[in-house]
PDB file of N, CA and C in Angstrom:
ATOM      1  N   UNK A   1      12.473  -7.911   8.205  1.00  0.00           N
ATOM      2  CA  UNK A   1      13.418  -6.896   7.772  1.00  0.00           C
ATOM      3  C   UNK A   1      13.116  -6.526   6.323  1.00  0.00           C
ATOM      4  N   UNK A   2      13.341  -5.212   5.983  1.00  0.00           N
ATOM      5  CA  UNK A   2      12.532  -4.765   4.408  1.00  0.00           C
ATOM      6  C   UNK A   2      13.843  -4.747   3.757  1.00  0.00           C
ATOM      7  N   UNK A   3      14.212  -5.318   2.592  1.00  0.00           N
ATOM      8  CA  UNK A   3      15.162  -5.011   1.699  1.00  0.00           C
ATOM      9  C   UNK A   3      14.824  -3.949   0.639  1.00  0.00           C
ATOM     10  N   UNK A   4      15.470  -2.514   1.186  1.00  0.00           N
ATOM     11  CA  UNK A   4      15.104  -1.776   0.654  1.00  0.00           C
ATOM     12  C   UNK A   4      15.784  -1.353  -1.038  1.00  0.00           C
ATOM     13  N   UNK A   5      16.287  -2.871  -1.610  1.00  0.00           N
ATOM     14  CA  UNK A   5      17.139  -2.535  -2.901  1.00  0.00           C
ATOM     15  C   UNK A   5      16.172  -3.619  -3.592  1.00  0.00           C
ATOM     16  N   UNK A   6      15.387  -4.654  -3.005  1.00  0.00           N
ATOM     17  CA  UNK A   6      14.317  -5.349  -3.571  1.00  0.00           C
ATOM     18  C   UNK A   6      13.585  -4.757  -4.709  1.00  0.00           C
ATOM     19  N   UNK A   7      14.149  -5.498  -5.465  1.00  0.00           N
ATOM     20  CA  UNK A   7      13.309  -5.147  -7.040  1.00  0.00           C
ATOM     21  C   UNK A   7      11.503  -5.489  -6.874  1.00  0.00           C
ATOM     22  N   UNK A   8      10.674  -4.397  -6.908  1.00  0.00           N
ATOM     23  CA  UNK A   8       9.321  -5.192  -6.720  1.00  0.00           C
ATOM     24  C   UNK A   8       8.055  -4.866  -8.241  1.00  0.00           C
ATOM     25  N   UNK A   9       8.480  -4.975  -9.510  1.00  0.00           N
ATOM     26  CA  UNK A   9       8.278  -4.987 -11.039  1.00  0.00           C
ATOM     27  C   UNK A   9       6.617  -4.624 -10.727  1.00  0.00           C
ATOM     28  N   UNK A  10       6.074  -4.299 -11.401  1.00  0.00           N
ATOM     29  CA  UNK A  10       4.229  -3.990 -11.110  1.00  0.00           C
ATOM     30  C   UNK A  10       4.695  -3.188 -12.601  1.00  0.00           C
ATOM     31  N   UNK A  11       3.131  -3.646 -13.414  1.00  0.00           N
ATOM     32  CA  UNK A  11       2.697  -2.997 -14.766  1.00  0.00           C
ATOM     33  C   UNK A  11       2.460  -1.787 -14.169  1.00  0.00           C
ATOM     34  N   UNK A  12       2.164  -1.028 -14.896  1.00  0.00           N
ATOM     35  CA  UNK A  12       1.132   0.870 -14.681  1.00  0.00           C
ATOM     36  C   UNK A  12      -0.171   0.178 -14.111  1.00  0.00           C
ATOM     37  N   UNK A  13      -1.103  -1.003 -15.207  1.00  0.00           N
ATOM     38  CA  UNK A  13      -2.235  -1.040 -14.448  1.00  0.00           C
ATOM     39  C   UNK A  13      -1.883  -1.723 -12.986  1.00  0.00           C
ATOM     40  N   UNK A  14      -0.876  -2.266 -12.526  1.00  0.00           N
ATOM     41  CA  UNK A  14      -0.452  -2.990 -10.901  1.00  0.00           C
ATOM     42  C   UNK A  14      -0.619  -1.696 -10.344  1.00  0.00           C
ATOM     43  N   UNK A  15      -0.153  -0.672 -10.448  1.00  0.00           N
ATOM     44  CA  UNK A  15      -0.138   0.501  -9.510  1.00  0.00           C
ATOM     45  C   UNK A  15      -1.372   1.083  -9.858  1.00  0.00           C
ATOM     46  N   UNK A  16      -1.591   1.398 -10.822  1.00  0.00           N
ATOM     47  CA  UNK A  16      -3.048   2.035 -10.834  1.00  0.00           C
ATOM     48  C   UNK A  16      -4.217   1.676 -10.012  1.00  0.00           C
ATOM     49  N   UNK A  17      -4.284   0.055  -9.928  1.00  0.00           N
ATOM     50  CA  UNK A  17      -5.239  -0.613  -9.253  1.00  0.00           C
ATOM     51  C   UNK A  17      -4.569  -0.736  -7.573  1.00  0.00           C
ATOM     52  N   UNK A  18      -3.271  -0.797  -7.407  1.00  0.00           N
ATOM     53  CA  UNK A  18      -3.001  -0.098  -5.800  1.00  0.00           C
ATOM     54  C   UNK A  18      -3.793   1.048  -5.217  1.00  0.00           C
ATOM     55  N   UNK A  19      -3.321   1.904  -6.248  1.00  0.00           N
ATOM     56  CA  UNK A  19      -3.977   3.550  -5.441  1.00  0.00           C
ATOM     57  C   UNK A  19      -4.611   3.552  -5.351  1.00  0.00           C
ATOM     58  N   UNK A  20      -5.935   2.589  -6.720  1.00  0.00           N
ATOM     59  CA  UNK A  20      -7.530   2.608  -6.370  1.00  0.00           C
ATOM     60  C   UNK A  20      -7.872   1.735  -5.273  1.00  0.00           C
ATOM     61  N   UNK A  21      -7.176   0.665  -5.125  1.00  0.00           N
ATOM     62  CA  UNK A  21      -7.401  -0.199  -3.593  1.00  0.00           C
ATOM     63  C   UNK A  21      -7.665   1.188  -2.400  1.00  0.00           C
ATOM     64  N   UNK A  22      -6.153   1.762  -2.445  1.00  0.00           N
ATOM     65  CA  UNK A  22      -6.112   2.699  -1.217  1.00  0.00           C
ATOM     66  C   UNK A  22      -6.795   3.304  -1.261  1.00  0.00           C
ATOM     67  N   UNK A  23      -7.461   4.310  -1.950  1.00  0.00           N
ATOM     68  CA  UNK A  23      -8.546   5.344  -2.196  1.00  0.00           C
ATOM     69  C   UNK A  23      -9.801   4.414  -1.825  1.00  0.00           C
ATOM     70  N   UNK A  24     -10.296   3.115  -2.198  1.00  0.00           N
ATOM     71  CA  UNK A  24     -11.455   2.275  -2.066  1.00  0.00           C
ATOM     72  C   UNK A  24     -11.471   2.034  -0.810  1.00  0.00           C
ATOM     73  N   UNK A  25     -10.485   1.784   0.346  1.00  0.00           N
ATOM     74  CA  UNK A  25     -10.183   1.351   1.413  1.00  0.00           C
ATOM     75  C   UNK A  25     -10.775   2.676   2.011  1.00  0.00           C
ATOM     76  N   UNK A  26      -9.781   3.610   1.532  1.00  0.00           N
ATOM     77  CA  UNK A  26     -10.021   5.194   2.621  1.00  0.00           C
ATOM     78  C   UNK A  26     -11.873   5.476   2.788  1.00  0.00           C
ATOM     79  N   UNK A  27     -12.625   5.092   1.650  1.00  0.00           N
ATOM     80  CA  UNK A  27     -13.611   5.592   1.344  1.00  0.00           C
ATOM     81  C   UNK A  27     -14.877   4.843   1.853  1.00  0.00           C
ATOM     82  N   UNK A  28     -14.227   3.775   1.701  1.00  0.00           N
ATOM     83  CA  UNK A  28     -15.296   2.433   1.871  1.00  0.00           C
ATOM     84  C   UNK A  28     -15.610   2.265   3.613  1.00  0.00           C
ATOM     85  N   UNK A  29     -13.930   2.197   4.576  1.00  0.00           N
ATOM     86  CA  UNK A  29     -14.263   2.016   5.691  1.00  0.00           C
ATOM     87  C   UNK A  29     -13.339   3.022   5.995  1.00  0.00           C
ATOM     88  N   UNK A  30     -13.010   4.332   6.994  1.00  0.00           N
ATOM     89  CA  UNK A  30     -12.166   5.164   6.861  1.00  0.00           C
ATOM     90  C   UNK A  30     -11.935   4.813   8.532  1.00  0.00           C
ATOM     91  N   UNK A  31     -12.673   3.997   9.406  1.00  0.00           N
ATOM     92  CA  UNK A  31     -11.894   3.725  10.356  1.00  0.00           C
ATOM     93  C   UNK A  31     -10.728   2.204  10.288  1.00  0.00           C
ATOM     94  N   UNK A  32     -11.194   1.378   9.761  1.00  0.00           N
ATOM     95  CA  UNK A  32     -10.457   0.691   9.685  1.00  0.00           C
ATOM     96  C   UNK A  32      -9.186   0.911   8.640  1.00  0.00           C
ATOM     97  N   UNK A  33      -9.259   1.788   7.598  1.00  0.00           N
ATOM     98  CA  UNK A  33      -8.158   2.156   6.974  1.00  0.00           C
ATOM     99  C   UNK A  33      -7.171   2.670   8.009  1.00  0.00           C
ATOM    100  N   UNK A  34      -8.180   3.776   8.966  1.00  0.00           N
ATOM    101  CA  UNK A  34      -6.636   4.194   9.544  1.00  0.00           C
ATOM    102  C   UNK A  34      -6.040   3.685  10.646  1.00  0.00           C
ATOM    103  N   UNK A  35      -6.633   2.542  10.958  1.00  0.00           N
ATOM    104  CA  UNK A  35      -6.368   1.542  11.595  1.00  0.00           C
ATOM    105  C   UNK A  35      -5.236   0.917  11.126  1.00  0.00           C
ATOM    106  N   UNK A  36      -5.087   0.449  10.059  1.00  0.00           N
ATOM    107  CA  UNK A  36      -4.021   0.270   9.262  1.00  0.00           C
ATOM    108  C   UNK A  36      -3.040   0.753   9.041  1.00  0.00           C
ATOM    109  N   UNK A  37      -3.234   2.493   8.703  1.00  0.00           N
ATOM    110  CA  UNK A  37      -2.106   3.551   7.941  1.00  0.00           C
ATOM    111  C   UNK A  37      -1.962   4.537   9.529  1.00  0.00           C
ATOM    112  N   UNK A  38      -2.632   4.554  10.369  1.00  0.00           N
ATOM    113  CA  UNK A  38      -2.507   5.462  11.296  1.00  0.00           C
ATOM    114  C   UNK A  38      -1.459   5.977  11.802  1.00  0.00           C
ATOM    115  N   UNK A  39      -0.238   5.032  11.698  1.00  0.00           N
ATOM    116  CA  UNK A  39       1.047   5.331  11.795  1.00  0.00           C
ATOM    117  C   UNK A  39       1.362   6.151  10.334  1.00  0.00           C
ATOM    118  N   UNK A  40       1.224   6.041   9.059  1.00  0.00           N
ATOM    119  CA  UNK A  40       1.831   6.741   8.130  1.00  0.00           C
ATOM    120  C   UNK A  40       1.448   8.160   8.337  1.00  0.00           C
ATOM    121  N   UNK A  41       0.463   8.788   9.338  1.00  0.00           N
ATOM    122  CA  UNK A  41       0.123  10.094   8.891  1.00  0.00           C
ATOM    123  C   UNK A  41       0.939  10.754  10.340  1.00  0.00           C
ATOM    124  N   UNK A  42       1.448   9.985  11.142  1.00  0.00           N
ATOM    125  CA  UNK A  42       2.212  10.350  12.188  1.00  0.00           C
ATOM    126  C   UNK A  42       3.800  10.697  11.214  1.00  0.00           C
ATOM    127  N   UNK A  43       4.071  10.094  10.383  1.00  0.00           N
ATOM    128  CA  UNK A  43       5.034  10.401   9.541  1.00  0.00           C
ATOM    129  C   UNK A  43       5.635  11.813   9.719  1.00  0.00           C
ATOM    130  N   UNK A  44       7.051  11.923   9.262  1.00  0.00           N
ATOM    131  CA  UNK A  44       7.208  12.769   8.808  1.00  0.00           C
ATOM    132  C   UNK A  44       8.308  12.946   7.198  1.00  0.00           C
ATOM    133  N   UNK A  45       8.326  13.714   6.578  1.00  0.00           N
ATOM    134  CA  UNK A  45       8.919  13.972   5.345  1.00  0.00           C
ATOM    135  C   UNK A  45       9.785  12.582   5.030  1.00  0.00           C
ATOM    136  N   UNK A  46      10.632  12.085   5.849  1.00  0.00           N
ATOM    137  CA  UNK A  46      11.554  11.287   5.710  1.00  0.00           C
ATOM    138  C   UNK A  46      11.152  10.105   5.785  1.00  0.00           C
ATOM    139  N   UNK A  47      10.837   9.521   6.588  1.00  0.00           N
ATOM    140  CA  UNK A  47       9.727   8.568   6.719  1.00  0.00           C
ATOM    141  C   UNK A  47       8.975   8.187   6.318  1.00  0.00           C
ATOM    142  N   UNK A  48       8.238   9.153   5.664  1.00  0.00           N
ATOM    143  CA  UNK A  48       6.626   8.912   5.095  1.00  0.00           C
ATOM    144  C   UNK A  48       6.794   7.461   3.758  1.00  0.00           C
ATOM    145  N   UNK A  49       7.995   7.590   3.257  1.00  0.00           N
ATOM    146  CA  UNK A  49       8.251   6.570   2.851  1.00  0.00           C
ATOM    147  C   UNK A  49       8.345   5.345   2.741  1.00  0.00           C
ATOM    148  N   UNK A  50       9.489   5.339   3.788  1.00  0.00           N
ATOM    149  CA  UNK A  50       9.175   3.935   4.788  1.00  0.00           C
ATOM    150  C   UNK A  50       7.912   3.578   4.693  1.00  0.00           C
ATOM    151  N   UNK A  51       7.304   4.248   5.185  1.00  0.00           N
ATOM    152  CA  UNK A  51       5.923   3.464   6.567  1.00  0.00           C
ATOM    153  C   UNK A  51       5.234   3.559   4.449  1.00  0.00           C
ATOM    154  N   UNK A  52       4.819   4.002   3.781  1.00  0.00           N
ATOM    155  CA  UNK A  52       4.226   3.908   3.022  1.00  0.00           C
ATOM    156  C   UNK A  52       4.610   2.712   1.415  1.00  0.00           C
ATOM    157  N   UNK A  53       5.733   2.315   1.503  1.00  0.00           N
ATOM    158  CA  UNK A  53       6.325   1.510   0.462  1.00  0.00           C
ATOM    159  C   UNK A  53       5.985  -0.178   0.933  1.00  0.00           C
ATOM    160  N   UNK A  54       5.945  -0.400   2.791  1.00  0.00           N
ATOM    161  CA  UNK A  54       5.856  -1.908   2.228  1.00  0.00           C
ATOM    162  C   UNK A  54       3.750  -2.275   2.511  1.00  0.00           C
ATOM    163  N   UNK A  55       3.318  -0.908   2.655  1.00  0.00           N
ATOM    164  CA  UNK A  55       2.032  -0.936   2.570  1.00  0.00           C
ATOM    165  C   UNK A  55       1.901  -0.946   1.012  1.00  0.00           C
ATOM    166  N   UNK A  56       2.505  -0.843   0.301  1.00  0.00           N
ATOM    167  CA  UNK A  56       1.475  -0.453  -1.079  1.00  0.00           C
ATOM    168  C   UNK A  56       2.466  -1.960  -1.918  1.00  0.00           C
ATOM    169  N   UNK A  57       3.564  -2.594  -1.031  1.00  0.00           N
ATOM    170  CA  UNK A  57       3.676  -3.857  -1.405  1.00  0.00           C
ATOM    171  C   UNK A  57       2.483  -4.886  -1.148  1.00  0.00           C
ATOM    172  N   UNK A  58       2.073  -4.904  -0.001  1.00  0.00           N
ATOM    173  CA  UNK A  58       0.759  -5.822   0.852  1.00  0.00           C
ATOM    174  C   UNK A  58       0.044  -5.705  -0.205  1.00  0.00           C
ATOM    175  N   UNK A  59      -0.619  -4.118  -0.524  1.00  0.00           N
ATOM    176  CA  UNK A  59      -1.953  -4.253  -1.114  1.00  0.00           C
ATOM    177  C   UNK A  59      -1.595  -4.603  -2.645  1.00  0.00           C
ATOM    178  N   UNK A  60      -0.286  -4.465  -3.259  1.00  0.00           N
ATOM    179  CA  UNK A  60       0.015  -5.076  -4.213  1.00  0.00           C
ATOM    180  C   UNK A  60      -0.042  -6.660  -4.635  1.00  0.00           C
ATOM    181  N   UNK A  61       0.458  -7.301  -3.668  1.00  0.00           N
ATOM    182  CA  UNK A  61       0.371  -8.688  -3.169  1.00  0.00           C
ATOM    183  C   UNK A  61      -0.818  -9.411  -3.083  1.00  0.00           C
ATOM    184  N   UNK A  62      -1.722  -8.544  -2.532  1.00  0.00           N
ATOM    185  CA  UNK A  62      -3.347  -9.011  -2.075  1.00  0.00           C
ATOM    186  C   UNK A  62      -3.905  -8.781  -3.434  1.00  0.00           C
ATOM    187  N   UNK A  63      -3.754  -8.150  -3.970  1.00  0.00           N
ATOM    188  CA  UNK A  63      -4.556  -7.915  -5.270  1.00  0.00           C
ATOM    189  C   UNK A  63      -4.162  -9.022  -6.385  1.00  0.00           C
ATOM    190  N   UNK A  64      -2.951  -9.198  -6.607  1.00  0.00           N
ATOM    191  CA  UNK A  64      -2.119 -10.008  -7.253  1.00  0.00           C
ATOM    192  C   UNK A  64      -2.952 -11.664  -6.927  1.00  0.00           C
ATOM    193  N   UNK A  65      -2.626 -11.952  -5.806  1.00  0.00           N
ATOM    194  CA  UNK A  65      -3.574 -12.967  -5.281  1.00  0.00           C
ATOM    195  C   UNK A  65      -5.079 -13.028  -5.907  1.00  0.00           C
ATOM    196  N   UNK A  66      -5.937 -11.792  -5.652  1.00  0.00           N
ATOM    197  CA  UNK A  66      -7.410 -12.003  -5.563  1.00  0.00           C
ATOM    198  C   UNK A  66      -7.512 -11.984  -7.749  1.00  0.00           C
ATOM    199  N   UNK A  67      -6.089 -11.421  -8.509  1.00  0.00           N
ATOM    200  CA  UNK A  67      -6.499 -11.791  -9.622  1.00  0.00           C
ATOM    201  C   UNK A  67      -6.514 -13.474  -9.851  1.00  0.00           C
ATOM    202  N   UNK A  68      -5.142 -14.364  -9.028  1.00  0.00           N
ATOM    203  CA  UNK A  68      -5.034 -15.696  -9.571  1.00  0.00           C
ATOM    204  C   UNK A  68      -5.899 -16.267  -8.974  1.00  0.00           C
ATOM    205  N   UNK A  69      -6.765 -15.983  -7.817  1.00  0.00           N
ATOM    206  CA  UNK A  69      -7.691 -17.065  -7.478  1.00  0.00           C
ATOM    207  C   UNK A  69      -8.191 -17.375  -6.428  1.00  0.00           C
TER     208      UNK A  69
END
């Protein structure tokens, strides 16, 4: 279940290095990205949110990780 009032703190460079994950992902393997996101582009206006906020938590998380170790 997503707690959508969850405080989730990230510097500018935390997000900066998200989007470049996502952009590196889209570019690097673009089937397995949308393997992943394939549901976000089924989205619509309202939604697109949802489906896109606890993805850019993951890759926040994973990165966070691959800095400690």
């Amino acid at each position: 279940m997503i707690d959508w009032d969850e405080e989730v703190p990230a510097t500018l460079g935390e997000i900066r290095g998200v989007f470049a994950e996502w952009d590196r992902r889209w570019r690097e393997e673009p089937e397995t990205f949308m393997n992943e996101v394939e549901h976000l582009l089924r989205s619509n206006p309202e939604s697109y949110g949802e489906n896109c906020a606890p993805y850019f938590k993951v890759l926040l998380n994973q990165l966070r990780e691959a800095q400690n170790g």
